[in-house]
Protein backbone atom coordinates (compact mmCIF):
# COMPACT_ATOMS: atom_id res chain seq x y z
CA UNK A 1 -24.76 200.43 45.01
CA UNK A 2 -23.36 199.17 41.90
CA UNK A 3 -22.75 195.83 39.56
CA UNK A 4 -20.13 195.13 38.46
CA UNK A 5 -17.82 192.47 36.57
CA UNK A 6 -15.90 190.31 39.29
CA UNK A 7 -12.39 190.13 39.47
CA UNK A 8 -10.48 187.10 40.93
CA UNK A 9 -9.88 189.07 43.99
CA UNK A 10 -13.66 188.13 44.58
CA UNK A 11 -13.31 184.77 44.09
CA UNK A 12 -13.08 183.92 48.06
CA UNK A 13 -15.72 186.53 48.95
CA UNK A 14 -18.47 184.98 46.02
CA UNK A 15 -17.49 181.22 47.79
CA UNK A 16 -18.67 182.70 50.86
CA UNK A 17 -21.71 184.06 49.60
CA UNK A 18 -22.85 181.18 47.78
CA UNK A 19 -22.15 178.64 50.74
CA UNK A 20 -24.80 180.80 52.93
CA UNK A 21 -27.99 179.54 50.23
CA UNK A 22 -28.24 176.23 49.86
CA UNK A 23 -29.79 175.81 46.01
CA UNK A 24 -26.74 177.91 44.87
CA UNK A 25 -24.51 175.95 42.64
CA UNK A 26 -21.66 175.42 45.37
CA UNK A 27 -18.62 175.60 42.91
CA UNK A 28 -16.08 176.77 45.37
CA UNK A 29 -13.65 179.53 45.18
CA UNK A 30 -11.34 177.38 42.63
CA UNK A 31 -14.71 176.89 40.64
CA UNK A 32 -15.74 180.46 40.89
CA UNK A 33 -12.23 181.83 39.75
CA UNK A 34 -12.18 179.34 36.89
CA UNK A 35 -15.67 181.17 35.54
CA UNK A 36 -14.38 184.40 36.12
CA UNK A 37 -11.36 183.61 33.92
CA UNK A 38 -13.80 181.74 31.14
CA UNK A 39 -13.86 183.80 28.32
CA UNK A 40 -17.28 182.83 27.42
CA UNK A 41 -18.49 183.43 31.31
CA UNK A 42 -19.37 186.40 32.84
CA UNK A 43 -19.81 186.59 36.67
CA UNK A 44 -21.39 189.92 38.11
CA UNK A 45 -20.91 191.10 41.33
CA UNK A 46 -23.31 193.43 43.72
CA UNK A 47 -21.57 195.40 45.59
CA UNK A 48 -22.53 198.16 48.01
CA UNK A 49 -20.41 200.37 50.34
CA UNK A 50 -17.30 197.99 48.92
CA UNK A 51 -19.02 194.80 49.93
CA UNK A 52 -20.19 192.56 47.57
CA UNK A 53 -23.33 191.42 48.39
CA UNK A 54 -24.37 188.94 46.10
CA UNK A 55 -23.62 187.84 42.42
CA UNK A 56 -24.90 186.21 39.27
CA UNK A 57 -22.71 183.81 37.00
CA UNK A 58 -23.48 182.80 33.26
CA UNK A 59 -22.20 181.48 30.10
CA UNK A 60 -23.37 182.60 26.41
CA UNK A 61 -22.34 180.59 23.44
CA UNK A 62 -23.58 182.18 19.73
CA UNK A 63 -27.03 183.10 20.93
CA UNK A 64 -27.46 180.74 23.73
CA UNK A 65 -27.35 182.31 27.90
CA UNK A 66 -27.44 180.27 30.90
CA UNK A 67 -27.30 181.30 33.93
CA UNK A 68 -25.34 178.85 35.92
CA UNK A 69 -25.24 180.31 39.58
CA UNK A 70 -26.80 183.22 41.84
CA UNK A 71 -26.54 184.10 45.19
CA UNK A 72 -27.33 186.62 47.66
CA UNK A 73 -26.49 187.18 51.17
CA UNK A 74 -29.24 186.59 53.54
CA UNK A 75 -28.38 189.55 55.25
CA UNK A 76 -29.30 191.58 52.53
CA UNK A 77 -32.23 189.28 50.59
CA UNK A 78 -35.61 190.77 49.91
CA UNK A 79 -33.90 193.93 48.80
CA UNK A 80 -34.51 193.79 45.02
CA UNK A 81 -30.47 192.36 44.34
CA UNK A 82 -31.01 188.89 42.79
CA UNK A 83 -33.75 190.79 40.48
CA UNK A 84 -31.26 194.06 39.75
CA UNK A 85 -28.25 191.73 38.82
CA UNK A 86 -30.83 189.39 36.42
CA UNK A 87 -31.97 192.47 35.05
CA UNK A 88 -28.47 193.69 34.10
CA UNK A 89 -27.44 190.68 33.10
CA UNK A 90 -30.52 190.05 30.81
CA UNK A 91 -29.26 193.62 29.52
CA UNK A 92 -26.13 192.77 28.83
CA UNK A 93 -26.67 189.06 26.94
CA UNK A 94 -28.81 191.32 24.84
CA UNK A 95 -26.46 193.44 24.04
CA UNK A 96 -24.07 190.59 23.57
CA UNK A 97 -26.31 189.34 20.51
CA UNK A 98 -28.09 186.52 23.16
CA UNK A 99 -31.37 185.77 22.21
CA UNK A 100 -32.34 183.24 24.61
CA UNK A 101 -31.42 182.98 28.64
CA UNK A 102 -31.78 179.40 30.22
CA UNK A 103 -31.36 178.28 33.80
CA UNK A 104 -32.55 175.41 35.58
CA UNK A 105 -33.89 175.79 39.23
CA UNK A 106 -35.05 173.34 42.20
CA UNK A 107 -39.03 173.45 42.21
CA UNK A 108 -38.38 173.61 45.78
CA UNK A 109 -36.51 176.82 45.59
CA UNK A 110 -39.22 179.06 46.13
CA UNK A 111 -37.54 182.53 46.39
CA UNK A 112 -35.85 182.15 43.10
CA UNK A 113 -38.78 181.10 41.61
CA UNK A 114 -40.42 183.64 42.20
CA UNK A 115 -37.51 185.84 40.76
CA UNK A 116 -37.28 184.24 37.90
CA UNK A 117 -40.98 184.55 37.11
CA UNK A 118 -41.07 188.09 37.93
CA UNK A 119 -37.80 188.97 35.70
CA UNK A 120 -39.97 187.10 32.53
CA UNK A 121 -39.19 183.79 32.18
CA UNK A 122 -41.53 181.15 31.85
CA UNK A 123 -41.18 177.08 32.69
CA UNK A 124 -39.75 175.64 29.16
CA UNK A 125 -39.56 171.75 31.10
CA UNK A 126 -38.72 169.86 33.79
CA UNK A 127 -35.81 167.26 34.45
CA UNK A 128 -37.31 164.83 37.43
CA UNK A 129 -35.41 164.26 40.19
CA UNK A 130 -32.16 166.19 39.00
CA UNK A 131 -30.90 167.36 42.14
CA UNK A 132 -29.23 164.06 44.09
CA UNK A 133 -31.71 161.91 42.69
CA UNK A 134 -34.33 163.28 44.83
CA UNK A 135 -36.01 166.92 43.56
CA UNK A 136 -37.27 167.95 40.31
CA UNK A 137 -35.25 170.67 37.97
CA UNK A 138 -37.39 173.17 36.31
CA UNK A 139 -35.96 174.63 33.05
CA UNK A 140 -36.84 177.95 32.45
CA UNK A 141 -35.97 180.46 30.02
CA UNK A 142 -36.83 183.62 27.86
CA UNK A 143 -36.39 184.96 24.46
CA UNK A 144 -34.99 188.13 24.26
């Protein structure tokens, strides 16, 4: 088991992963590659047995993290991966000089709620009916 920066050999296999959850942020492989080759991205990859498994994508600016996209097999949910790969990445914007991670998240989306809470953050807002004009956005965040 390991995480690890992905390369744009992973591109097709992170497009896969993130069609199989439907909150995910559904950017495509073209999308995917473009934030692996953003200088201000990062996109981590979980990999295990040389499959990746699931992965995290975010963007700092100055001091400023957001997460933008995570996804996990289904196949392998429920084993602690979203949590590890928030963790690192948490880590790492630290590191980085971040002092504050963002994402937004589909009150509906349950499971990653429940992540989210458990890695720290807290609701900061809402945006109503974000998500095709029909389901709440809950901002969330956490100072590091």
């Amino acid at each position: 088991m390991k995480m690890r920066p992905a390369r744009m050999l992973d591109a097709a296999r992170l497009a896969f992963i993130e069609q199989t959850q439907p909150h995910s942020a559904h950017w495509g492989e073209k999308g995917l590659a473009g934030e692996i080759a953003n200088a201000s991205a990062r996109v981590w990859c979980w990999e295990e047995e040389g499959e990746v498994l699931g992965f995290l994508a975010l963007r700092l600016a100055a001091d400023v993290c957001e997460i933008l996209n995570l996804a996990v097999l289904p196949s392998a949910c429920r084993r602690g991966i979203g949590f590890r790969l928030l963790q690192q990445a948490l880590k790492d914007v630290r590191a980085r000089g971040g002092k504050t991670v963002t994402l937004e998240v589909n009150v509906t989306n349950v499971p990653a709620l429940s992540l989210y809470t458990k890695a720290g953050l807290k609701e900061w807002g809402r945006r109503e009916k974000f998500y095709g004009g029909k389901e709440d956005a809950l901002i969330m965040g956490i100072r590091l």
